[in-house]
Protein backbone atom coordinates (compact mmCIF):
# COMPACT_ATOMS: atom_id res chain seq x y z
CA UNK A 1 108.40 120.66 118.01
CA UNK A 2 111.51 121.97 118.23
CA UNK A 3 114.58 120.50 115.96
CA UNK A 4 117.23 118.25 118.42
CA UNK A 5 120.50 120.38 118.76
CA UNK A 6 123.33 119.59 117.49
CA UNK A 7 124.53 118.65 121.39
CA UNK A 8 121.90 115.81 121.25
CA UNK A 9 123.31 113.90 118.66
CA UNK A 10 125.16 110.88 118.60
CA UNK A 11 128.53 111.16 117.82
CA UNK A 12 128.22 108.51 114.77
CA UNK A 13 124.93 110.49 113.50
CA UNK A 14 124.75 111.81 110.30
CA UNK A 15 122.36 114.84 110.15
CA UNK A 16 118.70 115.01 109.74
CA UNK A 17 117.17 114.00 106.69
CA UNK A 18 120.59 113.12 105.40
CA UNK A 19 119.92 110.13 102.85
CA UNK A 20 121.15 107.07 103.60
CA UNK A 21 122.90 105.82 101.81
CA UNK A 22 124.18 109.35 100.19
CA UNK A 23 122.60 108.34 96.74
CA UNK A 24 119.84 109.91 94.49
CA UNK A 25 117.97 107.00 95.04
CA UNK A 26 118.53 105.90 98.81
CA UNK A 27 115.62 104.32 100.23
CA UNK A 28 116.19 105.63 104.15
CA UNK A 29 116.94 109.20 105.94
CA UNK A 30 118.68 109.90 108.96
CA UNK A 31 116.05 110.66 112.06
CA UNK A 32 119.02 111.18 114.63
CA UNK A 33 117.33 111.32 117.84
CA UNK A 34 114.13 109.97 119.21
CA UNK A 35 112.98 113.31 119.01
CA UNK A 36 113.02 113.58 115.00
CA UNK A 37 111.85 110.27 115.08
CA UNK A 38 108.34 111.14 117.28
CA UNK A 39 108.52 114.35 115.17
CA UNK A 40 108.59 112.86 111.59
CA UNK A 41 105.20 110.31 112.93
CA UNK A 42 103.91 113.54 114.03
CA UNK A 43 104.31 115.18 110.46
CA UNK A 44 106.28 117.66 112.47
CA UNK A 45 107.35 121.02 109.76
CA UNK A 46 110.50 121.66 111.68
CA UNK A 47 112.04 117.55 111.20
CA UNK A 48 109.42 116.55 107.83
CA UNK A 49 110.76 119.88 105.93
CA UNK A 50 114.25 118.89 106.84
CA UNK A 51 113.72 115.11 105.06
CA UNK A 52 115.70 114.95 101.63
CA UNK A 53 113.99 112.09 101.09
CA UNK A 54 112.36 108.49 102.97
CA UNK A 55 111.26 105.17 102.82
CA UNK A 56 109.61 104.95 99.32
CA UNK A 57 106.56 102.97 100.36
CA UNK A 58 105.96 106.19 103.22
CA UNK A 59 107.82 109.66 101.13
CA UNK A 60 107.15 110.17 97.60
CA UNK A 61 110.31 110.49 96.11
CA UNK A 62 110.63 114.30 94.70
CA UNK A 63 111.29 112.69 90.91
CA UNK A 64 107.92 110.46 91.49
CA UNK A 65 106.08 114.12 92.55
CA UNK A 66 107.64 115.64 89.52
CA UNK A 67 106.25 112.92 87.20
CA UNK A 68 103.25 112.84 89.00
CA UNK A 69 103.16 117.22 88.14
CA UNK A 70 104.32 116.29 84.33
CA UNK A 71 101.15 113.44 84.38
CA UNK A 72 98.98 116.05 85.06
CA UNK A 73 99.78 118.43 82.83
CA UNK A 74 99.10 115.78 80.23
CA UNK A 75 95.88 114.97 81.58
CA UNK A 76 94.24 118.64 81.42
CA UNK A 77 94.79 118.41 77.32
CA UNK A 78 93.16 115.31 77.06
CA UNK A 79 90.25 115.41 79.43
CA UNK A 80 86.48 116.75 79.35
CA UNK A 81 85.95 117.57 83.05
CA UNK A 82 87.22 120.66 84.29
CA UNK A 83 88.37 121.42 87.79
CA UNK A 84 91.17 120.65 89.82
CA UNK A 85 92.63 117.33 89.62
CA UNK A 86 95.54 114.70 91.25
CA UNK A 87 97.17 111.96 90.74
CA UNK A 88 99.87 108.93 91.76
CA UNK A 89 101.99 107.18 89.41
CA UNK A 90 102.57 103.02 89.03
CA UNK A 91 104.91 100.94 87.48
CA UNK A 92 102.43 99.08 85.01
CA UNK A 93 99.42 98.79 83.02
CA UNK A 94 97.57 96.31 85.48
CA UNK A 95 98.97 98.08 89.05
CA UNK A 96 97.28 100.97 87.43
CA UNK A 97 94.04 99.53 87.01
CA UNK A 98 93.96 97.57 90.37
CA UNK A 99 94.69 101.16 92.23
CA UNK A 100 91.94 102.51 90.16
CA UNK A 101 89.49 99.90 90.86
CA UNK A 102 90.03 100.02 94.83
CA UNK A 103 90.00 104.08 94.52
CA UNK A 104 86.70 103.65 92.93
CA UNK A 105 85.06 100.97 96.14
CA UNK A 106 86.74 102.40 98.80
CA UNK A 107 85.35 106.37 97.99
CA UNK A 108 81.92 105.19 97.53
CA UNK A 109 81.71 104.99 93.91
CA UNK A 110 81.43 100.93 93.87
CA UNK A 111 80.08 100.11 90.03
CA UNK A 112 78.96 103.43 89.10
CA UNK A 113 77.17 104.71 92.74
CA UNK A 114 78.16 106.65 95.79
CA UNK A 115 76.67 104.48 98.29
CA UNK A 116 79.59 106.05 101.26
CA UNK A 117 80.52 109.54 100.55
CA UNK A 118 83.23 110.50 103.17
CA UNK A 119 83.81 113.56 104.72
CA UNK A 120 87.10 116.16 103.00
CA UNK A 121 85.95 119.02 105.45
CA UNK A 122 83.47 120.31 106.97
CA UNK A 123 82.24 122.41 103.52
CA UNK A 124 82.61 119.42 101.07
CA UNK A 125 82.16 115.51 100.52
CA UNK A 126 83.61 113.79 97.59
CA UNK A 127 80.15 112.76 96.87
CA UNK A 128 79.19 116.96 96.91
CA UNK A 129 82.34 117.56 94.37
CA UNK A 130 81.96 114.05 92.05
CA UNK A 131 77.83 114.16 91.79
CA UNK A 132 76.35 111.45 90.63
CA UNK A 133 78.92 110.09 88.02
CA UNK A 134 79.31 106.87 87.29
CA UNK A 135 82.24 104.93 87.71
CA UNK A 136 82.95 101.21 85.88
CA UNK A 137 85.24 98.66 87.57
CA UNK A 138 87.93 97.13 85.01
CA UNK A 139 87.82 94.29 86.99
CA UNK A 140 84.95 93.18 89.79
CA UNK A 141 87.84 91.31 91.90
CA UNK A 142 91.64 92.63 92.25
CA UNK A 143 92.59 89.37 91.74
CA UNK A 144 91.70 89.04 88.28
CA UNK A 145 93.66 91.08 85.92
CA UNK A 146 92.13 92.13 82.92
CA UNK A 147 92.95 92.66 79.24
CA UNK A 148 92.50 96.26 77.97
CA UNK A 149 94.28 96.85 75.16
CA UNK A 150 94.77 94.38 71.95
CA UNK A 151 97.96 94.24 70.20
CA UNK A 152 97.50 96.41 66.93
CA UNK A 153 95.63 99.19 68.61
CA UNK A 154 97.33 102.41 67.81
CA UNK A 155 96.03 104.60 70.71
CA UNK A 156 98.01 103.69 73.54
CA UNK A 157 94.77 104.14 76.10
CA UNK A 158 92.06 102.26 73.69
CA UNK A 159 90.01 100.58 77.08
CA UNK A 160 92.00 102.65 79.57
CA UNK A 161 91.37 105.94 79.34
CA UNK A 162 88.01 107.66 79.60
CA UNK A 163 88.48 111.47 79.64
CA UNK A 164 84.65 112.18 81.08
CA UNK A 165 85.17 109.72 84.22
CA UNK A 166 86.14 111.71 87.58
CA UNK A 167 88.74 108.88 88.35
CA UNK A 168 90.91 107.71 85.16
CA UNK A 169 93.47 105.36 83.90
CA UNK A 170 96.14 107.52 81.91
CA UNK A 171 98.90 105.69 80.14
CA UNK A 172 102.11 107.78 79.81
CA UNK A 173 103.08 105.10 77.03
CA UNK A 174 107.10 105.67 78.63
CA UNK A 175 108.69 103.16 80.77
CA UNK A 176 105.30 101.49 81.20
CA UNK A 177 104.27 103.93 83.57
CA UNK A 178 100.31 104.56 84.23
CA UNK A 179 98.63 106.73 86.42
CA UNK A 180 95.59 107.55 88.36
CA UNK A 181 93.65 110.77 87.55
CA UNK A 182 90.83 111.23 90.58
CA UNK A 183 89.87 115.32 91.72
CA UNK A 184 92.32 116.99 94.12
CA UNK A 185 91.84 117.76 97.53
CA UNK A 186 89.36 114.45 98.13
CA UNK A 187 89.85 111.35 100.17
CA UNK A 188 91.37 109.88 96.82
CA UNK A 189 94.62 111.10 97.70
CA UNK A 190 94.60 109.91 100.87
CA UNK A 191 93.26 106.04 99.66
CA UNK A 192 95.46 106.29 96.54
CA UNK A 193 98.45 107.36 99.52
CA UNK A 194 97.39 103.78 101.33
CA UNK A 195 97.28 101.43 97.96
CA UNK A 196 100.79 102.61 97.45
CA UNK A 197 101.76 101.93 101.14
CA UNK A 198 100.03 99.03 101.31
CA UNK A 199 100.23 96.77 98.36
CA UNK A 200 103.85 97.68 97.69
CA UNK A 201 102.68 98.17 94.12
CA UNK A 202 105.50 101.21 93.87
CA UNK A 203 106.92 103.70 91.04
CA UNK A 204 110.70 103.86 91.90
CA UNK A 205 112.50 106.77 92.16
CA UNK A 206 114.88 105.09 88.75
CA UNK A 207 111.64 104.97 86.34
CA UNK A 208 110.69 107.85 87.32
CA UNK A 209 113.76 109.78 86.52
CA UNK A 210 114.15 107.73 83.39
CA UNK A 211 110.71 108.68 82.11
CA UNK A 212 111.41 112.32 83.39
CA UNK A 213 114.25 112.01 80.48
CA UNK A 214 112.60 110.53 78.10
CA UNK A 215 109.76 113.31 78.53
CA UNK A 216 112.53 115.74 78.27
CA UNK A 217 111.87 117.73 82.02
CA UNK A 218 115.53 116.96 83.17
CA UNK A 219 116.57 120.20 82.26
CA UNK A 220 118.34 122.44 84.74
CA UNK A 221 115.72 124.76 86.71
CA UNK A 222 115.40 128.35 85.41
CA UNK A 223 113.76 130.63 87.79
CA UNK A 224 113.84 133.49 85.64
CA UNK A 225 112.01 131.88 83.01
CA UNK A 226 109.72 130.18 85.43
CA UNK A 227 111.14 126.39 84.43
CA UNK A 228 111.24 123.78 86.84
CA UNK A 229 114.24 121.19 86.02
CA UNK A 230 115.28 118.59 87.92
CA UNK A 231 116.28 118.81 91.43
CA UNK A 232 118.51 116.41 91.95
CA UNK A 233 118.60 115.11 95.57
CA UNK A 234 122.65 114.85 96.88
CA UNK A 235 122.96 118.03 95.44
CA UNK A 236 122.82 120.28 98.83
CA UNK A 237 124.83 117.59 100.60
CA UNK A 238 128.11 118.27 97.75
CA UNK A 239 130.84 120.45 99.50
CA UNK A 240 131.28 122.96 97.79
CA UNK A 241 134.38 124.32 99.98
CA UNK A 242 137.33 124.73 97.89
CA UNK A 243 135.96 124.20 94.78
CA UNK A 244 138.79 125.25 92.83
CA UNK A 245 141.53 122.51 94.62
CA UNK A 246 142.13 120.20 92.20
CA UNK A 247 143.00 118.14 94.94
CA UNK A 248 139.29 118.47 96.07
CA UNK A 249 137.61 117.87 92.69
CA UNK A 250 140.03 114.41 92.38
CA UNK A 251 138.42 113.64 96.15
CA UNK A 252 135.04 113.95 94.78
CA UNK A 253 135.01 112.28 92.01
CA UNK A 254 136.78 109.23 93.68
CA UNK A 255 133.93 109.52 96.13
CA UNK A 256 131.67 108.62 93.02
CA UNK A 257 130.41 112.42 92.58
CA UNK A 258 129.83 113.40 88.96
CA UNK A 259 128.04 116.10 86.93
CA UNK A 260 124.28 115.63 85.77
CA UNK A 261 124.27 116.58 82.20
CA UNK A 262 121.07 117.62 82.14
CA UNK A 263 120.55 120.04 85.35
CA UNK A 264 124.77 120.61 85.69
CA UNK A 265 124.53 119.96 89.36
CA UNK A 266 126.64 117.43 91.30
CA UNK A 267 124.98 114.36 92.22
CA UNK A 268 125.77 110.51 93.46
CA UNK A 269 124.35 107.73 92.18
CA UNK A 270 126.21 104.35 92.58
CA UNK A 271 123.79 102.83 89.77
CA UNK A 272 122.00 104.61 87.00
CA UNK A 273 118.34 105.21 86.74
CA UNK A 274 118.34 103.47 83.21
CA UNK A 275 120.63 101.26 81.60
CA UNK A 276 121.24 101.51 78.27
CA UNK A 277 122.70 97.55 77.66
CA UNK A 278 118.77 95.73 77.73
CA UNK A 279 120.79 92.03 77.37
CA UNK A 280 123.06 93.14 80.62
CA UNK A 281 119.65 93.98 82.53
CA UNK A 282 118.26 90.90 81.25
CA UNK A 283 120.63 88.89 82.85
CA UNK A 284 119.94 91.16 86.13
CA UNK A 285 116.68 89.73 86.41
CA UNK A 286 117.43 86.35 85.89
CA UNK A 287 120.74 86.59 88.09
CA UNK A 288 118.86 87.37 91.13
CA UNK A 289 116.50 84.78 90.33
CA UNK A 290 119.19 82.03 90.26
CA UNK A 291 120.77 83.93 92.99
CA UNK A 292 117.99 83.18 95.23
CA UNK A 293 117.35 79.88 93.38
CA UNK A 294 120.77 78.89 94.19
CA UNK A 295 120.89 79.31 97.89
CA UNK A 296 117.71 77.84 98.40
CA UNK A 297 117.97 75.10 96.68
CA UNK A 298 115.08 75.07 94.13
CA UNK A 299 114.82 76.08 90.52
CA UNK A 300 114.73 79.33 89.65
CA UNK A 301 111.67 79.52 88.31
CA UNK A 302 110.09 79.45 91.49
CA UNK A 303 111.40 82.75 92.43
CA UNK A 304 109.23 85.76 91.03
CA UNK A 305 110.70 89.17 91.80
CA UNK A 306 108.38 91.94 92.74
CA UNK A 307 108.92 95.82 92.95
CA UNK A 308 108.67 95.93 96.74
CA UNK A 309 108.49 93.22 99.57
CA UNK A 310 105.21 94.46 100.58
CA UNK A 311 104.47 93.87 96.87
CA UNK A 312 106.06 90.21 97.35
CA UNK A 313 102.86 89.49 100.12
CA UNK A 314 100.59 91.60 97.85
CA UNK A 315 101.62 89.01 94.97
CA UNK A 316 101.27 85.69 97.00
CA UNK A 317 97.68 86.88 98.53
CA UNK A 318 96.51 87.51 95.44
CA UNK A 319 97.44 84.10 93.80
CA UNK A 320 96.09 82.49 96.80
CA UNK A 321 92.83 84.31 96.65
CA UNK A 322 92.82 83.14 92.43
CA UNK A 323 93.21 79.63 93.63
CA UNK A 324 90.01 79.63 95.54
CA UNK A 325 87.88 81.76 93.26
CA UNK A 326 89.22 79.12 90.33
CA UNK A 327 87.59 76.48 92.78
CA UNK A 328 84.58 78.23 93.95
CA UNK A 329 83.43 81.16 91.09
CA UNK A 330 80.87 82.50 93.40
CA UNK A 331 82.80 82.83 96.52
CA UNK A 332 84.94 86.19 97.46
CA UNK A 333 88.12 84.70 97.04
CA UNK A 334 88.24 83.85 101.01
CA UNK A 335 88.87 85.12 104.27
CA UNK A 336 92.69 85.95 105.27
CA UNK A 337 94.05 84.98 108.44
CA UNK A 338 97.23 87.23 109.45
CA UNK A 339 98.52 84.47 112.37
CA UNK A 340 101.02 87.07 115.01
CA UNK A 341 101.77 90.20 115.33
CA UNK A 342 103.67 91.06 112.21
CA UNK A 343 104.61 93.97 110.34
CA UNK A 344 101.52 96.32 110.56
CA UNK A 345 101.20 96.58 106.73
CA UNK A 346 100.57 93.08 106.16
CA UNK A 347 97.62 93.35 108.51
CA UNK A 348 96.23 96.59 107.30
CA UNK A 349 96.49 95.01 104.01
CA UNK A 350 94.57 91.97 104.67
CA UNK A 351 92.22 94.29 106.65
CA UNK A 352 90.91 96.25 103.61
CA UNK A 353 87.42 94.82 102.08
CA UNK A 354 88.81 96.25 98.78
CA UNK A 355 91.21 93.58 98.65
CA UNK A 356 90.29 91.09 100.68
CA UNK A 357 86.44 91.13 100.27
CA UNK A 358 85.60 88.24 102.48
CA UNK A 359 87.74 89.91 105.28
CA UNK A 360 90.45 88.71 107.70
CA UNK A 361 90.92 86.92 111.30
CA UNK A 362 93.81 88.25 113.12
CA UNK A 363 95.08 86.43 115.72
CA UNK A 364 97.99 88.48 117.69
CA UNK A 365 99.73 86.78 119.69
CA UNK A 366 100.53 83.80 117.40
CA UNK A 367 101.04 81.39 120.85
CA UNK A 368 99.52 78.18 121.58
CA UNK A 369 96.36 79.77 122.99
CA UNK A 370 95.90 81.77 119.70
CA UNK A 371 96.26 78.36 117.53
CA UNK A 372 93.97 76.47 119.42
CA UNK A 373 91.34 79.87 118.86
CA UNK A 374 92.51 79.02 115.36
CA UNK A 375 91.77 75.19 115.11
CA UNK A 376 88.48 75.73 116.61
CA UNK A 377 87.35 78.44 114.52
CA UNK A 378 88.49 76.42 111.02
CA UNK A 379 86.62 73.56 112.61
CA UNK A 380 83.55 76.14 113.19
CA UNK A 381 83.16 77.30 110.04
CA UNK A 382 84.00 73.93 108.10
CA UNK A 383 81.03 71.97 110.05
CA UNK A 384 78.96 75.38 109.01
CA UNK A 385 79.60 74.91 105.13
CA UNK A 386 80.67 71.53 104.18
CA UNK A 387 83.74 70.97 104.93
CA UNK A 388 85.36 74.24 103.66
CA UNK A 389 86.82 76.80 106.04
CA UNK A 390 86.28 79.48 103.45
CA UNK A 391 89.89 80.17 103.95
CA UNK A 392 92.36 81.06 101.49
CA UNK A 393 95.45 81.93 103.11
CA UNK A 394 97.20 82.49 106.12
CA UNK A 395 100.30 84.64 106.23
CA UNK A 396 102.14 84.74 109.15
CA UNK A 397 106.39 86.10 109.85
CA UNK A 398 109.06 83.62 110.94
CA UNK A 399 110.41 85.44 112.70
CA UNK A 400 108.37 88.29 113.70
CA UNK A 401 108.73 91.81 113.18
CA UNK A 402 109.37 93.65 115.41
CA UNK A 403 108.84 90.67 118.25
CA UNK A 404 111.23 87.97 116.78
CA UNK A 405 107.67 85.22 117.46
CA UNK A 406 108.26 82.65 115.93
CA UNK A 407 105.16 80.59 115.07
CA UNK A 408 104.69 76.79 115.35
CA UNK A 409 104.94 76.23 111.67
CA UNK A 410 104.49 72.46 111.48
CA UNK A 411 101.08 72.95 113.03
CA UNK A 412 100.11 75.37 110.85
CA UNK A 413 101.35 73.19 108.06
CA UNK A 414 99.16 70.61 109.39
CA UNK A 415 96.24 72.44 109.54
CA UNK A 416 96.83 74.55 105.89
CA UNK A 417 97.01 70.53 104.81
CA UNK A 418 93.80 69.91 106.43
CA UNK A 419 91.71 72.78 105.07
CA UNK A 420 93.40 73.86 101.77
CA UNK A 421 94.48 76.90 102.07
CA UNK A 422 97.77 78.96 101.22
CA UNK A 423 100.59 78.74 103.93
CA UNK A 424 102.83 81.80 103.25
CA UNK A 425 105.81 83.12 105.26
CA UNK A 426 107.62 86.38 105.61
CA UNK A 427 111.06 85.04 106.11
CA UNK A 428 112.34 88.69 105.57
CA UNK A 429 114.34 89.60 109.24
CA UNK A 430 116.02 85.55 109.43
CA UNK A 431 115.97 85.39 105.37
CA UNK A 432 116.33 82.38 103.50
CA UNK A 433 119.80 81.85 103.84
CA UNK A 434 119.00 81.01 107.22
CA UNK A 435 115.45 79.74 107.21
CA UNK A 436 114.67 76.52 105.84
CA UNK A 437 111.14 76.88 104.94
CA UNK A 438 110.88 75.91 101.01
CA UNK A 439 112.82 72.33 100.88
CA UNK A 440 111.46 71.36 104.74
CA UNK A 441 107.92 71.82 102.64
CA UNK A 442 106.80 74.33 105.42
CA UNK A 443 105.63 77.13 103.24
CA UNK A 444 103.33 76.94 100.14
CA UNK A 445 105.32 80.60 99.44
CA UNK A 446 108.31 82.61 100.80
CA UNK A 447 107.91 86.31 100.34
CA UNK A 448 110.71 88.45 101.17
CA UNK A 449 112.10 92.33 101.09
CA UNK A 450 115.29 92.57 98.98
CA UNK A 451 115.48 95.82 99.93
CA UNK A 452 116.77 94.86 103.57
CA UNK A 453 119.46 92.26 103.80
CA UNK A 454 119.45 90.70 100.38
CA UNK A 455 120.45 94.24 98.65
CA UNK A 456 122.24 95.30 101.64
CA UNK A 457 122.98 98.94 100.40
CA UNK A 458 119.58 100.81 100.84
CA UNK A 459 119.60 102.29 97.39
CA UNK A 460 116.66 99.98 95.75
CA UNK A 461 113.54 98.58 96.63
CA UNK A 462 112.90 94.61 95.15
CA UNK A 463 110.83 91.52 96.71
CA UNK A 464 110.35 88.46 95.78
CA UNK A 465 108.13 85.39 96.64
CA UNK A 466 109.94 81.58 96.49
CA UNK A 467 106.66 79.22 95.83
CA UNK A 468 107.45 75.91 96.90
CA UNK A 469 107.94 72.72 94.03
CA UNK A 470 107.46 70.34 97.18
CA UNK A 471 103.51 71.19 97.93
CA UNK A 472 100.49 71.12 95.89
CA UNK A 473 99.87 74.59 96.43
CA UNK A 474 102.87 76.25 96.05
CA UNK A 475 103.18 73.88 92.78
CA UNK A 476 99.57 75.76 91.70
CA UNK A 477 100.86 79.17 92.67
CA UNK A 478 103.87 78.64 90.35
CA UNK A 479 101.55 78.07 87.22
CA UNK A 480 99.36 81.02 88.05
CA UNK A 481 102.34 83.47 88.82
CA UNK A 482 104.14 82.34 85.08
CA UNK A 483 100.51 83.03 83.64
CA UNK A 484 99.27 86.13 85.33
CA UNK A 485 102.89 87.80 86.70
CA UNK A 486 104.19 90.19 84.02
CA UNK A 487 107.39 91.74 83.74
CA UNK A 488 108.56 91.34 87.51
CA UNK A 489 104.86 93.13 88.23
CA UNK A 490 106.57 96.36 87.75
CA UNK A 491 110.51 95.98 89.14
CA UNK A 492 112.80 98.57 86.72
CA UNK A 493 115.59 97.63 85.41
CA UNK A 494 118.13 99.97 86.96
CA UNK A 495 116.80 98.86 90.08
CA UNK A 496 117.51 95.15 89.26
CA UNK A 497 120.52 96.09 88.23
CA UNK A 498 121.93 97.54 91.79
CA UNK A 499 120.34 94.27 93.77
CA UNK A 500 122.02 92.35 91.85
CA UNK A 501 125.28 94.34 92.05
CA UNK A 502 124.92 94.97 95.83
CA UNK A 503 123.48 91.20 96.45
CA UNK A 504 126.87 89.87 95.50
CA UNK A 505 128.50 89.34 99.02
CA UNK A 506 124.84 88.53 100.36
CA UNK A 507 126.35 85.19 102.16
CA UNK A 508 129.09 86.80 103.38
CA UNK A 509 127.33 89.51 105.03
CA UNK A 510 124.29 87.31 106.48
CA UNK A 511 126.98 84.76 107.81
CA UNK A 512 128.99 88.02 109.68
CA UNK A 513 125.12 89.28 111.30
CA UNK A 514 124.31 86.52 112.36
CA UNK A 515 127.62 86.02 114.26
CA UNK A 516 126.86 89.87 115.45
CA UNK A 517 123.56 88.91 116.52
CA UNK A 518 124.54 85.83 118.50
CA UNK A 519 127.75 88.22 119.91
CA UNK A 520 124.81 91.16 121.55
CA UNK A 521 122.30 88.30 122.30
CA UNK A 522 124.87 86.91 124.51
CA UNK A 523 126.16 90.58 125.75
CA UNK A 524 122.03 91.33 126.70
CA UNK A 525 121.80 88.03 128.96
């Protein structure tokens, strides 16, 4: 497909694969036209080649693919298996593990056997290129973290690391980052691609750079001596006209540009990738948390920030899925129920048997047809076992996106009352300044994207989930989180830091879109 010309643009457009914001560590790209927009979901060369950078969930940011190159490196002096291997970076010990344990069932290699080799080509199979190694689970249920290291070992990847396994926890022992080792050119990377997508469970593109640092590969690139720095990503958008106007240089750097002092390129970057005051970033953390606290009404430590918002859902369907296997040891931790048509990662979430072992019932429409399917299939299975539905949560969008449904939640309430299971709500397009979902006792849990409205600049990713002090549940889900939630489940500092910057005028810019919203709602009648 051929790139839109420059007579098809909008007059307002910014270029393609411009970053939006222009930042190192803008979270959104400029697709123009519909055209680079079909092109991009078509992996098109001519608009994907073009793309500075994209959604982090979707585009690997190019400092995550240079860790993930540095990771590597590190791996082929430690391991005992040769050939050619890959790998994706996480923010944390367990995210690590979790992505390693669904790599592990969903390529086949469930507790040490390939019982579903899948198909690379039509030459190989994982299967053909693993054999018949064994691979152990850390953890039989991703719901259950487990502990792998005690506090005076030395070696950093004592119960981690196994250098003869095909697929392999390697701890980088910087910023807390992990990785996954599995053998290139496999369905791995593909799987690893959608437990990154899906679960949220992100690197940023901040810790990455930081570690980059600390690992000393910020250097500027050297072609003649074959080194590859840093590339930093505004870099090509700098103009470089006039560089010797003084007046120029004063425009710049009131524009925000400076010089990176490792590569000596220009860059922007509104907030740093690591911050070297740990009380001010501290109080980041906390800040949003009372932030949020504050407009909802509730204490803060209900509010449990996550790296991602798809991490935020991740978070709650876990917790919900602890509840039931703290009730019920035997069971799978209970079926899922995605109630309307939400965002499509929530449902291909839910939909994966890795995660959600006992599966999921998706009802679509989320209309009074679809809840009366609903009542009668709770009441179904319930006469079938006892009393109990076998259901641990239901996650549904108030409203929906991209419909704008909005879902009888007092029913729902009524019937998560009636079978005891987890009500949560993605309140992320009306947001909880609008949305009273928490104090009306609604929702056992709020999850939410902070990297939308809340942050309102596009230049960090956060999520958080708001469990609810006014229902049993949500009162459950707020001991388990404080137990098994560590360190904002992998949320950087420098990325706190900007949301809580950026969330400052947060009321002030939610009151002035929703008059917007009202203003073309009216126009479109």
């Amino acid at each position: 497909m051929p790139p839109p010309s420059s007579s098809s643009l909008p007059s307002t457009s910014l270029p393609l694969g411009h970053p939006l914001p222009l930042d190192e560590h803008a979270c959104s790209v400029s697709l123009p036209t519909w055209c680079s927009v079909v092109g991009y979901e078509e992996g098109c060369p001519s608009i994907t080649d073009k793309l500075a950078c994209g959604y982090p969930r979707f585009v690997y940011h190019p400092y995550v693919i240079q860790l993930m190159e540095a990771v590597l490196e590190t791996d082929k002096q430690k391991s005992q298996i040769e050939g050619e291997f890959d790998c994706i970076v996480l923010p944390s010990r367990n995210s690590a593990i979790r992505c390693h344990d669904f790599l592990v069932k969903a390529c086949g290699y469930h507790d040490g056997k390939a019982v579903s080799p899948r198909l690379v080509n039509s030459f190989a199979t994982v299967h053909q290129m693993i054999g018949e190694s064994r691979v152990k689970l850390f953890s039989m249920d991703n719901a259950l973290d487990v502990t792998t290291r005690g506090e005076n070992d030395e070696d950093a990847d004592v119960g981690v690391y196994n250098p003869k396994s095909p697929i392999r926890v390697l701890d980088i022992d910087i910023m807390g980052v992990h990785a996954v080792v599995f053998p290139a050119q496999t369905v791995f990377a593909i799987e690893a691609k959608s437990y990154w997508q899906h679960t949220g469970e992100v690197l940023s593109s901040r810790r990455a750079e930081a570690t980059l640092a600390k690992l000393g590969l910020c250097s500027k690139c050297d072609l003649d001596e074959r080194k590859q720095g840093l590339k930093r990503v505004t870099s090509s958008f700098y103009n470089h006209d006039n560089d010797n106007d003084d007046d120029n240089d004063k425009q710049r750097n009131a524009e925000g540009w400076s010089t990176c002092p490792h590569t000596q390129q220009p860059h922007l970057a509104l907030f740093p990738s690591e911050v070297k005051n740990m009380a001010t970033t501290v109080d980041c953390f906390r800040g949003i948390q009372e932030r949020i606290g504050s407009i909802v009404g509730i204490p803060s430590s209900c509010v449990f920030l996550t790296p991602s918002g798809m991490a935020s859902i991740y978070t709650a369907l876990r917790s919900a899925r602890r509840k039931r296997l703290s009730h019920k040891p035997s069971s799978h931790g209970g079926t899922a129920i995605v109630y309307g048509f939400p965002y499509l990662d929530t449902l291909k979430m839910c939909s994966r048997s890795e995660l959600v072992p006992d599966g999921v019932e998706f009802f679509g429409h989320g209309n009074d047809a679809d809840l009366q399917s609903l009542e009668r299939l709770l009441k179904k299975r319930a006469l079938e076992n006892d009393g109990d539905a076998g259901v641990s949560v239901l996650i549904t969008e108030f409203p929906s996106n991209p419909l704008l449904h909005c879902p009888n939640l007092h029913k729902l309430r009524a019937l998560a009352d009636e079978y005891g299971f987890a009500l949560v709500v993605d309140d992320t397009i009306g947001n909880f300044a609008n949305l009273d979902l928490v104090n009306s006792g609604l929702a056992d849990a709020v999850c939410t994207s902070l990297t939308k409205l809340f942050n309102g600049r596009g230049d960090a990713m956060a999520g958080s989930v708001i469990v609810n002090p006014h229902t049993d549940i949500g009162r459950w889900m707020e001991q388990d989180l404080k137990l098994h939630h560590v360190d904002h489940e992998g949320l950087w500092e420098g990325d706190a830091v900007a949301v809580y910057s950026n969330s400052e005028d947060f009321l002030e810019r939610s009151h002035k879109i929703n008059q917007t919203t009202e203003a073309l709602a009216d126009w479109l009648k």
